[in-house]
PDB file of N, CA and C in Angstrom:
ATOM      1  N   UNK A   1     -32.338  41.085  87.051  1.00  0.00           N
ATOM      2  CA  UNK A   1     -32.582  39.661  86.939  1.00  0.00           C
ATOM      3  C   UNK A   1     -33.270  39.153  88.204  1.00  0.00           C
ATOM      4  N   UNK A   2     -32.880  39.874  89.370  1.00  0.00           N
ATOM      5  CA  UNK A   2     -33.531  39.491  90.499  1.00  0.00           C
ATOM      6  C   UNK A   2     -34.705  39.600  90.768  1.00  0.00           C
ATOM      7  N   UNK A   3     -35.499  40.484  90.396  1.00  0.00           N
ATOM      8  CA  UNK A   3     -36.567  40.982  90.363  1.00  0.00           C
ATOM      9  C   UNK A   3     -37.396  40.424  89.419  1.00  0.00           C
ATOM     10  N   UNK A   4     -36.827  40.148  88.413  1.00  0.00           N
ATOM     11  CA  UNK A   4     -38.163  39.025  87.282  1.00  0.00           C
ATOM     12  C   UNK A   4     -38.112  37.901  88.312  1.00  0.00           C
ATOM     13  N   UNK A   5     -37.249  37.386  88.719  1.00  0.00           N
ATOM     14  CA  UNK A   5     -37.371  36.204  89.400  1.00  0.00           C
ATOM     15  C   UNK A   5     -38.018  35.900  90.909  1.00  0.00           C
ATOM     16  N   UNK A   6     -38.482  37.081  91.233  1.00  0.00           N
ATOM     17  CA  UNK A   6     -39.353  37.432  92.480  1.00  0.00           C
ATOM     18  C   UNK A   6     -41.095  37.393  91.434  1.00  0.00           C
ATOM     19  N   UNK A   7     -40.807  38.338  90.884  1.00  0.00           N
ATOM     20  CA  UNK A   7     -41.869  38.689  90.135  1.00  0.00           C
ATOM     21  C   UNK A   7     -42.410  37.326  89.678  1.00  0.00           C
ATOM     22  N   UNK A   8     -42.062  36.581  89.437  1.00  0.00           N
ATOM     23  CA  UNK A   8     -42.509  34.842  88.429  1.00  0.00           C
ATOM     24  C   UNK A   8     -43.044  34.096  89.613  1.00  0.00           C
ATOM     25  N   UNK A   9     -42.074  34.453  90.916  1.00  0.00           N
ATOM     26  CA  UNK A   9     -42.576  33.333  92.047  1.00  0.00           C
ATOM     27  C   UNK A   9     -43.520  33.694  92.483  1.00  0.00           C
ATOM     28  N   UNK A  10     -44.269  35.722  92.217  1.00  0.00           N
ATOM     29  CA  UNK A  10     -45.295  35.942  93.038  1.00  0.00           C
ATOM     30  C   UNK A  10     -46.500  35.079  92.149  1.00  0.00           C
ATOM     31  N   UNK A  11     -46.260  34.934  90.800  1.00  0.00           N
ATOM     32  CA  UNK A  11     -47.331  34.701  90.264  1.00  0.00           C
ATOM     33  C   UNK A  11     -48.060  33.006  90.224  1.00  0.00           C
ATOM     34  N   UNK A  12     -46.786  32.462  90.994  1.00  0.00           N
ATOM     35  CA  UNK A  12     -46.982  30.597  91.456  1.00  0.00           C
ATOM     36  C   UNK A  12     -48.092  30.180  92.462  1.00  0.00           C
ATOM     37  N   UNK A  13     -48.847  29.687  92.363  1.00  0.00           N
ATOM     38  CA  UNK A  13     -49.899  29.084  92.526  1.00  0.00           C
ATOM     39  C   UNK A  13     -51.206  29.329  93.029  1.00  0.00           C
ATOM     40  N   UNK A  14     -51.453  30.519  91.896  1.00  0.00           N
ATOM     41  CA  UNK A  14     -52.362  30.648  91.884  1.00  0.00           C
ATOM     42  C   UNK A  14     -53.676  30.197  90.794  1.00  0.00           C
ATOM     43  N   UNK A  15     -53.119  29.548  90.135  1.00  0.00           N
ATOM     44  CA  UNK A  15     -54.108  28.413  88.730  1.00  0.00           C
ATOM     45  C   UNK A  15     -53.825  29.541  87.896  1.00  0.00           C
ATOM     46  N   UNK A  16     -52.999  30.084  87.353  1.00  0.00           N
ATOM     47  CA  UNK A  16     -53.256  30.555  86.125  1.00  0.00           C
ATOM     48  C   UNK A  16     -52.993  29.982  84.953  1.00  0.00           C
ATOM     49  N   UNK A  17     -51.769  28.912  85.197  1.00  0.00           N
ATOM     50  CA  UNK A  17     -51.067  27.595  84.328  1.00  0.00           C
ATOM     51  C   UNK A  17     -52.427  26.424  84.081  1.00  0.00           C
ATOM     52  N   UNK A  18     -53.151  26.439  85.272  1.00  0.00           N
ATOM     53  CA  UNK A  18     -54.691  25.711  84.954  1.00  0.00           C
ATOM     54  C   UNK A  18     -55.497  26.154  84.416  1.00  0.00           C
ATOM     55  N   UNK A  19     -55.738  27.388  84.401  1.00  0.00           N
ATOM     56  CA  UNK A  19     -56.762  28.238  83.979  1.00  0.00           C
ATOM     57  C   UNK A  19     -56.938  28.035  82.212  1.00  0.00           C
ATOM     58  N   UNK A  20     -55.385  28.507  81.988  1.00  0.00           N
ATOM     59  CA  UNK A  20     -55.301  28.779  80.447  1.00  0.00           C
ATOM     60  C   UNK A  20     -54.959  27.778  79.696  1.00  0.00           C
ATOM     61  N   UNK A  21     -54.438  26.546  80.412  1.00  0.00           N
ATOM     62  CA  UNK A  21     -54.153  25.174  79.837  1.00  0.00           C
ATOM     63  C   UNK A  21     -55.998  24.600  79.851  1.00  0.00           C
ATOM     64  N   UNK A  22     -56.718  24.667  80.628  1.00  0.00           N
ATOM     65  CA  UNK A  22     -58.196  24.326  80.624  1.00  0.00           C
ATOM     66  C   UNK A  22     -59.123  25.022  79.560  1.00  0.00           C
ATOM     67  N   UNK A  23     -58.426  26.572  79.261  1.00  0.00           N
ATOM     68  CA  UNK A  23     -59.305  27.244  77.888  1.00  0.00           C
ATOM     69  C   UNK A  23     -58.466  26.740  76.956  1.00  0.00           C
ATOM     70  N   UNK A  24     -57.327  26.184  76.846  1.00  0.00           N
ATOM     71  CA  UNK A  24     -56.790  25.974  75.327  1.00  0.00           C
ATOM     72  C   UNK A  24     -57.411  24.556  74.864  1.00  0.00           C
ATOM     73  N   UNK A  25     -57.759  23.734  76.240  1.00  0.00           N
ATOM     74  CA  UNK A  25     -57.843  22.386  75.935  1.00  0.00           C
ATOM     75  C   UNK A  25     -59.278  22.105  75.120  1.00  0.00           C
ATOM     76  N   UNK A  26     -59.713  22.982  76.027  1.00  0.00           N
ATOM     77  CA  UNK A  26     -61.587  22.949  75.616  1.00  0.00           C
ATOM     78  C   UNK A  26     -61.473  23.981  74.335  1.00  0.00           C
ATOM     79  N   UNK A  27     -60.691  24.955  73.432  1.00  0.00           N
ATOM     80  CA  UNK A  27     -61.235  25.569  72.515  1.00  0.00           C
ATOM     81  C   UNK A  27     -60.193  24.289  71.612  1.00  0.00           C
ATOM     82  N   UNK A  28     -59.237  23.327  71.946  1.00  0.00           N
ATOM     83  CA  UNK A  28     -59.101  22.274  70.926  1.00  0.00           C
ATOM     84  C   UNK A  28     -59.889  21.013  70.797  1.00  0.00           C
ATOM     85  N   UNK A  29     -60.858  20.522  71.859  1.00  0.00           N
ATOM     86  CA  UNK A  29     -62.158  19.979  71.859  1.00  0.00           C
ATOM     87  C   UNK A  29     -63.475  20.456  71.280  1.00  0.00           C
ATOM     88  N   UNK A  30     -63.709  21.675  71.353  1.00  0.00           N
ATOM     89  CA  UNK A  30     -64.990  22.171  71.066  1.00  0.00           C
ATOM     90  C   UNK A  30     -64.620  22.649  69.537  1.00  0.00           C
ATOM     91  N   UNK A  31     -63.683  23.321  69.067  1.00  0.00           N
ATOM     92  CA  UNK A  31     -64.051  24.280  68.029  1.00  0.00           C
ATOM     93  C   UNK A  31     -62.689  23.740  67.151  1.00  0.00           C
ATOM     94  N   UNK A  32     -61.697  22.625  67.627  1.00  0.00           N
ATOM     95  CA  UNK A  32     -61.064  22.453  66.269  1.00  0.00           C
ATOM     96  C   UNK A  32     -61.189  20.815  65.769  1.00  0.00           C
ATOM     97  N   UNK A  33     -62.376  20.159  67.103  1.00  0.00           N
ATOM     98  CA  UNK A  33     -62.229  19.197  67.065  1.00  0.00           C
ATOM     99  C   UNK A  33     -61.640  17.791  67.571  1.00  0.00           C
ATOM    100  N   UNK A  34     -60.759  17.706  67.682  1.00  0.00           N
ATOM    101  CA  UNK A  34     -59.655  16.871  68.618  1.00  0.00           C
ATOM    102  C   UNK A  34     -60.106  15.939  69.244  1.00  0.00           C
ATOM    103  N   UNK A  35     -59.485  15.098  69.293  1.00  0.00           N
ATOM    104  CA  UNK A  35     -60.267  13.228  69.907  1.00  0.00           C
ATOM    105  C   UNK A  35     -59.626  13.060  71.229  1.00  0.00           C
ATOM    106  N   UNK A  36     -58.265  14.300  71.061  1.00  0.00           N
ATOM    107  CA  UNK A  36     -57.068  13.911  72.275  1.00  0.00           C
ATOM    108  C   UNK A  36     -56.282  14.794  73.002  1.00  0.00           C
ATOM    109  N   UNK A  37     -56.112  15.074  73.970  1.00  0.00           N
ATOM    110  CA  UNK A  37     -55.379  15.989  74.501  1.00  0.00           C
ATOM    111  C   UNK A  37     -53.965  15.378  75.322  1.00  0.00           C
ATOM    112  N   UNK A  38     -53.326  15.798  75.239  1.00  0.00           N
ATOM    113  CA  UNK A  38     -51.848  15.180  76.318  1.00  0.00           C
ATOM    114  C   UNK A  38     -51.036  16.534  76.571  1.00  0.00           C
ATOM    115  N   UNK A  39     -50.363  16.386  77.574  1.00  0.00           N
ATOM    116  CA  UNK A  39     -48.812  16.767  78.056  1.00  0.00           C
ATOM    117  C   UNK A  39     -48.180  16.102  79.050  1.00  0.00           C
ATOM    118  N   UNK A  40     -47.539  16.829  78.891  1.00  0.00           N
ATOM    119  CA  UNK A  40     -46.024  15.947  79.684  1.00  0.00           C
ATOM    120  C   UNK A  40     -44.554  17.106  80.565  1.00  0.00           C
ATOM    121  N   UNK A  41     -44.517  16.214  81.300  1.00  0.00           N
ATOM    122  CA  UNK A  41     -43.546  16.692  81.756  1.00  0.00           C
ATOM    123  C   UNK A  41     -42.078  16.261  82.533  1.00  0.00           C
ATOM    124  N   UNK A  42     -41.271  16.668  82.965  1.00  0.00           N
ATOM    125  CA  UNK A  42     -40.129  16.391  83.467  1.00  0.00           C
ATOM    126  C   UNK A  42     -40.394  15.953  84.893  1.00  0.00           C
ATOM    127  N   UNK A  43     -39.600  14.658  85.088  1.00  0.00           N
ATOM    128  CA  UNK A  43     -40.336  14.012  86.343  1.00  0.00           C
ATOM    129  C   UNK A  43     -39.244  14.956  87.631  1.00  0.00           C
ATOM    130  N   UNK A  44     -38.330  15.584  87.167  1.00  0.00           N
ATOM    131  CA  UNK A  44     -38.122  16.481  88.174  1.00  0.00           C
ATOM    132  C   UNK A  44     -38.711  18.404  88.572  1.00  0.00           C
ATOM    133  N   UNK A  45     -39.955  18.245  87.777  1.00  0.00           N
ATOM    134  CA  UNK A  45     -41.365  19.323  88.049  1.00  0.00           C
ATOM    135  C   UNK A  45     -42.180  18.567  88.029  1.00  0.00           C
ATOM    136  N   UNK A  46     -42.701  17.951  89.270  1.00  0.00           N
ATOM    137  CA  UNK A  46     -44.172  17.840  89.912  1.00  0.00           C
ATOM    138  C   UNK A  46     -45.307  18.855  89.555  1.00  0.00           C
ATOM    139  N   UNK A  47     -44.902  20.343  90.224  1.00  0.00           N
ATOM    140  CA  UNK A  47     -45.835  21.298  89.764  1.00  0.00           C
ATOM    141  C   UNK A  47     -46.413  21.096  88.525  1.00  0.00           C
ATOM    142  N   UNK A  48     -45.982  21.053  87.380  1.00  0.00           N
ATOM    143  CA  UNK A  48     -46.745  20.397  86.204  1.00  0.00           C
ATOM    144  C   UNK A  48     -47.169  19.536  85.717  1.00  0.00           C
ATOM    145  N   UNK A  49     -47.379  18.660  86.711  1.00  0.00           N
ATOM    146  CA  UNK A  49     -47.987  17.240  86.872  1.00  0.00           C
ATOM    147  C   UNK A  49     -49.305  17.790  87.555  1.00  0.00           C
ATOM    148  N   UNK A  50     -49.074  18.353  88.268  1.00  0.00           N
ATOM    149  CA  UNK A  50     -50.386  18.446  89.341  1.00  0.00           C
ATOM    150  C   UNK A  50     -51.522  19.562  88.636  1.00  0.00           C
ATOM    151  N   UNK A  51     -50.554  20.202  88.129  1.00  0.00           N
ATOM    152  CA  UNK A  51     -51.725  21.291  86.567  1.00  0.00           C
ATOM    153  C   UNK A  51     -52.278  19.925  86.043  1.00  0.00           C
ATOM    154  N   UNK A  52     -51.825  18.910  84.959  1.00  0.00           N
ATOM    155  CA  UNK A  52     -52.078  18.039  84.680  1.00  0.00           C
ATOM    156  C   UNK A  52     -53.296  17.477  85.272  1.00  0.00           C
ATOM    157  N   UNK A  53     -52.965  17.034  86.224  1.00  0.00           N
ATOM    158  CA  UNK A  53     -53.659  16.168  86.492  1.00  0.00           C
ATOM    159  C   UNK A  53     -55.303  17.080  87.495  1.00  0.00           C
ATOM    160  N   UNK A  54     -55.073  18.074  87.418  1.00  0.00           N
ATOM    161  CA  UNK A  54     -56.246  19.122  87.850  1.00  0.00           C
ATOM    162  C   UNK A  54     -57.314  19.051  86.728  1.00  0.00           C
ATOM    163  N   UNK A  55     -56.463  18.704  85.732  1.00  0.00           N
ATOM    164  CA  UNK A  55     -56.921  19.425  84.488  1.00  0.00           C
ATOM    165  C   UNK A  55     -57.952  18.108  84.123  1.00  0.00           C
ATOM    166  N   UNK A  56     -57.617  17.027  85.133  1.00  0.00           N
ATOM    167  CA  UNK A  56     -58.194  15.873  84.899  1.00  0.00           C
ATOM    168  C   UNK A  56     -57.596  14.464  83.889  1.00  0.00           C
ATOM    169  N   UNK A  57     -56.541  15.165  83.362  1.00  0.00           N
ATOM    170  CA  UNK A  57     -56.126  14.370  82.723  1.00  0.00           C
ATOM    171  C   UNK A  57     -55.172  12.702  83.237  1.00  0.00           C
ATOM    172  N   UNK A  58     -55.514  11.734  83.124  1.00  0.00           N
ATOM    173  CA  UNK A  58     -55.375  10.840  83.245  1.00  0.00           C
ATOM    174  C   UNK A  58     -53.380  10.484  82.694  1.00  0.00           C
ATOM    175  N   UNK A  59     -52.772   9.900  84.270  1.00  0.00           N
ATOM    176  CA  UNK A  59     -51.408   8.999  84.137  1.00  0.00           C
ATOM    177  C   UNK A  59     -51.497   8.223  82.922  1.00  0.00           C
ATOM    178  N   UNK A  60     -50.530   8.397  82.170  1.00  0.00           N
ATOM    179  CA  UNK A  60     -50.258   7.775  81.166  1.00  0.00           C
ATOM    180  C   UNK A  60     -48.883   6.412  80.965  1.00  0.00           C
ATOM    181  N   UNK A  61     -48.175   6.900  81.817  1.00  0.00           N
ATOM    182  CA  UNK A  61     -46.962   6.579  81.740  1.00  0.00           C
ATOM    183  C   UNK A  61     -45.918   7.424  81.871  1.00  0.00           C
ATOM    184  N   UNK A  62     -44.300   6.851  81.837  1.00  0.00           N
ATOM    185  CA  UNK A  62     -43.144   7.412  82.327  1.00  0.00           C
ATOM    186  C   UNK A  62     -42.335   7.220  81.355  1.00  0.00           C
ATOM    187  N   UNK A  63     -41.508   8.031  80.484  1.00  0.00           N
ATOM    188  CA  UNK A  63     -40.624   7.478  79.531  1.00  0.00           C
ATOM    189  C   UNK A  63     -39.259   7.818  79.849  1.00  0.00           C
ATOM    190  N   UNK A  64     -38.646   6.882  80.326  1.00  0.00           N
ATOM    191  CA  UNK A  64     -37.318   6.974  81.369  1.00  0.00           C
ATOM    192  C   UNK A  64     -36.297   7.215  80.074  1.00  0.00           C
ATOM    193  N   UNK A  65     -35.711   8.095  80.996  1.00  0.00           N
ATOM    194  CA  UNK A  65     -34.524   9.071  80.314  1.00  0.00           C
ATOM    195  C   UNK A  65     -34.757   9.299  79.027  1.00  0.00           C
ATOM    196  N   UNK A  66     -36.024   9.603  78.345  1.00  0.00           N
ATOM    197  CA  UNK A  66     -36.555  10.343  77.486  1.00  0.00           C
ATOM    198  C   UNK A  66     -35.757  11.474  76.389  1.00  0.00           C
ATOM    199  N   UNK A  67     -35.193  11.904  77.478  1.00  0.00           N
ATOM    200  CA  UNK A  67     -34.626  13.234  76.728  1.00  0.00           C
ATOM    201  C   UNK A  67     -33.374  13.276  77.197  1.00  0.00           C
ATOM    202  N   UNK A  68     -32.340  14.083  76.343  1.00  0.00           N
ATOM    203  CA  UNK A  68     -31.215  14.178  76.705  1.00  0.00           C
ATOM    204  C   UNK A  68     -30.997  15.802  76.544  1.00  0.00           C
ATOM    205  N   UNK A  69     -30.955  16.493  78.123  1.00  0.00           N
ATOM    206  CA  UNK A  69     -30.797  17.912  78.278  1.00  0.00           C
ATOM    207  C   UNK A  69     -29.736  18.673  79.419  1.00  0.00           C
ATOM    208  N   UNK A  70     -29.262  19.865  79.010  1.00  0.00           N
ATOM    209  CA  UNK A  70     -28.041  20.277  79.946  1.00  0.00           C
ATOM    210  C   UNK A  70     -27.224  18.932  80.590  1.00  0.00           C
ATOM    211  N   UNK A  71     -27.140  18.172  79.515  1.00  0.00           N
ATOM    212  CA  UNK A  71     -25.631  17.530  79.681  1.00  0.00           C
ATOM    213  C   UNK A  71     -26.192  15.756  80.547  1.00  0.00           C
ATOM    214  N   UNK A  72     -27.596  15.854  80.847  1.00  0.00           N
ATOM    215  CA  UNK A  72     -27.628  14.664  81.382  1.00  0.00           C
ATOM    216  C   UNK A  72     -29.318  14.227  80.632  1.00  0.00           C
ATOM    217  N   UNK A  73     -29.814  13.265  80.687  1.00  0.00           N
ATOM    218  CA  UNK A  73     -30.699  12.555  80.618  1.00  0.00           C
ATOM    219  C   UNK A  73     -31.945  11.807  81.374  1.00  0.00           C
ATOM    220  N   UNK A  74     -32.953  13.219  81.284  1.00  0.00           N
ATOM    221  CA  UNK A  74     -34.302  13.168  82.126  1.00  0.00           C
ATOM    222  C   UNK A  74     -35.761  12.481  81.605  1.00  0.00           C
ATOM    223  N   UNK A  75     -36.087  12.091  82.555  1.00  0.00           N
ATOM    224  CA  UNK A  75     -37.217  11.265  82.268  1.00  0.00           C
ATOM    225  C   UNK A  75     -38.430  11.753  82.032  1.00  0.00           C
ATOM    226  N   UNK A  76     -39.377  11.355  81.250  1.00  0.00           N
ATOM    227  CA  UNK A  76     -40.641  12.376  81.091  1.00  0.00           C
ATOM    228  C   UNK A  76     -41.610  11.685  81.285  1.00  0.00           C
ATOM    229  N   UNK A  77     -42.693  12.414  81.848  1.00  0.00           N
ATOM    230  CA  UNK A  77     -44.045  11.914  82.728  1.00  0.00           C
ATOM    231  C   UNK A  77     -45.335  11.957  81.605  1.00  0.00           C
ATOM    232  N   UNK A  78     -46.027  11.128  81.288  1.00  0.00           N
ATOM    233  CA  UNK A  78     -46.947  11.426  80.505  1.00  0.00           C
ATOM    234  C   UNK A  78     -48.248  11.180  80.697  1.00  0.00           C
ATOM    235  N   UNK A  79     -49.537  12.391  80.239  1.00  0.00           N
ATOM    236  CA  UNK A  79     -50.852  12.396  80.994  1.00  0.00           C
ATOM    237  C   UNK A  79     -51.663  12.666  79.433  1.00  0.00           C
ATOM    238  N   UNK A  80     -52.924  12.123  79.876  1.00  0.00           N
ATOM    239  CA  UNK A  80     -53.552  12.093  78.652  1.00  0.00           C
ATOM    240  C   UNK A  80     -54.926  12.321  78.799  1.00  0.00           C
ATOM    241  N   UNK A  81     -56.349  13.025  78.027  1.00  0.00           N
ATOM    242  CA  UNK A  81     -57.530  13.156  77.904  1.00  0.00           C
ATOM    243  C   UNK A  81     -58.190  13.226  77.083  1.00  0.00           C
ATOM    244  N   UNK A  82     -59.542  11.911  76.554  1.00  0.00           N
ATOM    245  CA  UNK A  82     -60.541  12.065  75.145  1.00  0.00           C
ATOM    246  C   UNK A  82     -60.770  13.179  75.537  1.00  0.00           C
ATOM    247  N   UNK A  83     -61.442  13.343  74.290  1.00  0.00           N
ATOM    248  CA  UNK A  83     -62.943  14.161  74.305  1.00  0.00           C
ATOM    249  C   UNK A  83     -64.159  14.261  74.864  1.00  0.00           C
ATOM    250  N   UNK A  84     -64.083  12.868  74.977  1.00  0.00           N
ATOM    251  CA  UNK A  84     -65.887  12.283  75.453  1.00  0.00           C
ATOM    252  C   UNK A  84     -65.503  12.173  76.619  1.00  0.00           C
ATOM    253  N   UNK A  85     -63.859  12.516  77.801  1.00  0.00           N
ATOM    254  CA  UNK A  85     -63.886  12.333  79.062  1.00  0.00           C
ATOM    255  C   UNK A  85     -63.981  13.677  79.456  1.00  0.00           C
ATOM    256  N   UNK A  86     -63.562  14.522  78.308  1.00  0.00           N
ATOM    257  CA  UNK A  86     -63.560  16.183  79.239  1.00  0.00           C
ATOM    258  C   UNK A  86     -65.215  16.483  78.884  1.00  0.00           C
ATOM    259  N   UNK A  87     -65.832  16.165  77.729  1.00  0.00           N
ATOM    260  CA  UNK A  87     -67.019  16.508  77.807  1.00  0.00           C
ATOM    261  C   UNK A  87     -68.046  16.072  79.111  1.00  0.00           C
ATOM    262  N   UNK A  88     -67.952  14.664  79.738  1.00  0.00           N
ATOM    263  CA  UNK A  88     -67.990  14.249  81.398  1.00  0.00           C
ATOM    264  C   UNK A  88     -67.761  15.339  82.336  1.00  0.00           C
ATOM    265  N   UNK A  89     -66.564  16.107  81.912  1.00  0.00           N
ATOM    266  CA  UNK A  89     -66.640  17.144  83.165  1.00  0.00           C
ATOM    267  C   UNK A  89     -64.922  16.661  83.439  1.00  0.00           C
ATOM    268  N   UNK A  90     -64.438  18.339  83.733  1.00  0.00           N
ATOM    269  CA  UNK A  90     -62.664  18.136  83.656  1.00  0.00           C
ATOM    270  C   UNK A  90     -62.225  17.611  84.717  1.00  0.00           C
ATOM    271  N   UNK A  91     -63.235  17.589  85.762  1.00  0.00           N
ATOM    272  CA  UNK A  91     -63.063  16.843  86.989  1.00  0.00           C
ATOM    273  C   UNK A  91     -63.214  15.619  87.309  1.00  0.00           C
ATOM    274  N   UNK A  92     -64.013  14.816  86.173  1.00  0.00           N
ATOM    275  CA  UNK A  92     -64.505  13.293  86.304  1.00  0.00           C
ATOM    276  C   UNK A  92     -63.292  12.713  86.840  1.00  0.00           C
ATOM    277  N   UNK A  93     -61.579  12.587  86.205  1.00  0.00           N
ATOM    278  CA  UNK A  93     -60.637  11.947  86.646  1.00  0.00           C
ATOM    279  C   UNK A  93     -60.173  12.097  87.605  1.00  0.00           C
ATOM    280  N   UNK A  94     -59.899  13.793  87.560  1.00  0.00           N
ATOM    281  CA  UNK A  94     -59.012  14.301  88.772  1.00  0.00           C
ATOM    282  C   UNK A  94     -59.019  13.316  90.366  1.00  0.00           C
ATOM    283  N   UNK A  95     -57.352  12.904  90.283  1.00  0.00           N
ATOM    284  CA  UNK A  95     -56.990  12.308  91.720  1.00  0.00           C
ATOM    285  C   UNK A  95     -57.335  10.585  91.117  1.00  0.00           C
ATOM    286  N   UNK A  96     -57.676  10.497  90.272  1.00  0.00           N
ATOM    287  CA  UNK A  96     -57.804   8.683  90.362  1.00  0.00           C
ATOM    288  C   UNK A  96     -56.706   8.513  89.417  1.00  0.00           C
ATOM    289  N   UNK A  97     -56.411   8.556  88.744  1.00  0.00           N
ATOM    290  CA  UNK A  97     -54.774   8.751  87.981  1.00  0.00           C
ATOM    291  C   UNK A  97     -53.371   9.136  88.788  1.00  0.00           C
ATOM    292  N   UNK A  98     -53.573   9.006  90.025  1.00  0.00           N
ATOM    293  CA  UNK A  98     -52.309   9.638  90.451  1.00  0.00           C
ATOM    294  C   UNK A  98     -50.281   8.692  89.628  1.00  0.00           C
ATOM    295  N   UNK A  99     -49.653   9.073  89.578  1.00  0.00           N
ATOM    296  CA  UNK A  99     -48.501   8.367  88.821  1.00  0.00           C
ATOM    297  C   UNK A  99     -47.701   7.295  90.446  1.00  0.00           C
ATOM    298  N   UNK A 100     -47.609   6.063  89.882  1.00  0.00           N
ATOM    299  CA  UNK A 100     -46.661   5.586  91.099  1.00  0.00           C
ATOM    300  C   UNK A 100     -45.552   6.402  91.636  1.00  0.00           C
ATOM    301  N   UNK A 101     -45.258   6.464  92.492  1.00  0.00           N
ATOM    302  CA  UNK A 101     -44.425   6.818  93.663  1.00  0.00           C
ATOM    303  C   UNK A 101     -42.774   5.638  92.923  1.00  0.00           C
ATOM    304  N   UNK A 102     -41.999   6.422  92.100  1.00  0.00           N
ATOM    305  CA  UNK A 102     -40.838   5.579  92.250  1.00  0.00           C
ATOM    306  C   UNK A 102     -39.518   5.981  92.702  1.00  0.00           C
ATOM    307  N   UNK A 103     -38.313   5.325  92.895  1.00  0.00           N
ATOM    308  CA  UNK A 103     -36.857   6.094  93.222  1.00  0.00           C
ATOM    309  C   UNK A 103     -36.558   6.902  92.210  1.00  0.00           C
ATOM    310  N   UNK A 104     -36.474   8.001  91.884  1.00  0.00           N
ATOM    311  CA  UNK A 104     -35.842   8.566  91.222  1.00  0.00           C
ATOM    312  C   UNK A 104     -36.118   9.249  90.455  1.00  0.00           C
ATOM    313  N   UNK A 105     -37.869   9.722  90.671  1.00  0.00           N
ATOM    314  CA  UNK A 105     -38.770  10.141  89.732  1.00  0.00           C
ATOM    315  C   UNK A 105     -39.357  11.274  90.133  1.00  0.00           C
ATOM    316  N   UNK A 106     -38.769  12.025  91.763  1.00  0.00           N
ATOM    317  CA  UNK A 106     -39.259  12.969  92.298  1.00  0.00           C
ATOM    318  C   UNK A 106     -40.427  13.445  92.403  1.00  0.00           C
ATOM    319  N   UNK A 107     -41.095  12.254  92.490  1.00  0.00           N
ATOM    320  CA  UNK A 107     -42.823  12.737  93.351  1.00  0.00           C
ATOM    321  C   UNK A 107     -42.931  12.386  94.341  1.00  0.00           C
TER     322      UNK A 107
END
């Protein structure tokens, strides 16, 4: 068990979570169509905010205590991208969307 868990951290940050979230996004823009792209995440993982928002995708909003998981109730971060903004270039947004800074939201 110790060793997958070395093994997972060697593979952290190096864009591969960007890489393949950027080919899935563009083969659901280009070839199935799609007007919209989103994800989301748990406002206590940043790291997947910042894929997000690499990815260019634009702050959406915060949906406080969202979910109810392992016994307590976490909030979820939400990011969003047209079509006609990734066709602009996946970088047009990146960094002008950043999410406010609040208590309790761990960014």
């Amino acid at each position: 068990m110790k060793s997958r868990l070395l093994d997972r951290r060697r593979l952290l940050g190096h864009g591969y979570a960007t890489e393949a979230a950027r080919a899935i996004i563009t083969y659901g823009f280009t070839d199935i169509g799609l007007h919209r792209a989103f994800g989301r995440h748990f406002t206590r993982n940043p790291a997947s905010g910042r894929v997000l928002q690499k990815l260019g995708m634009q702050h959406e909003g915060v949906q406080r205590d969202a979910c109810f998981r392992w016994g307590k109730f976490e909030s979820v971060v939400m990011y969003g991208v047209l079509a006609a903004e990734w066709d602009a270039g996946p970088d047009t947004h990146a960094g002008q969307s950043k999410p406010p800074t609040q208590p309790g939201t761990c960014m």
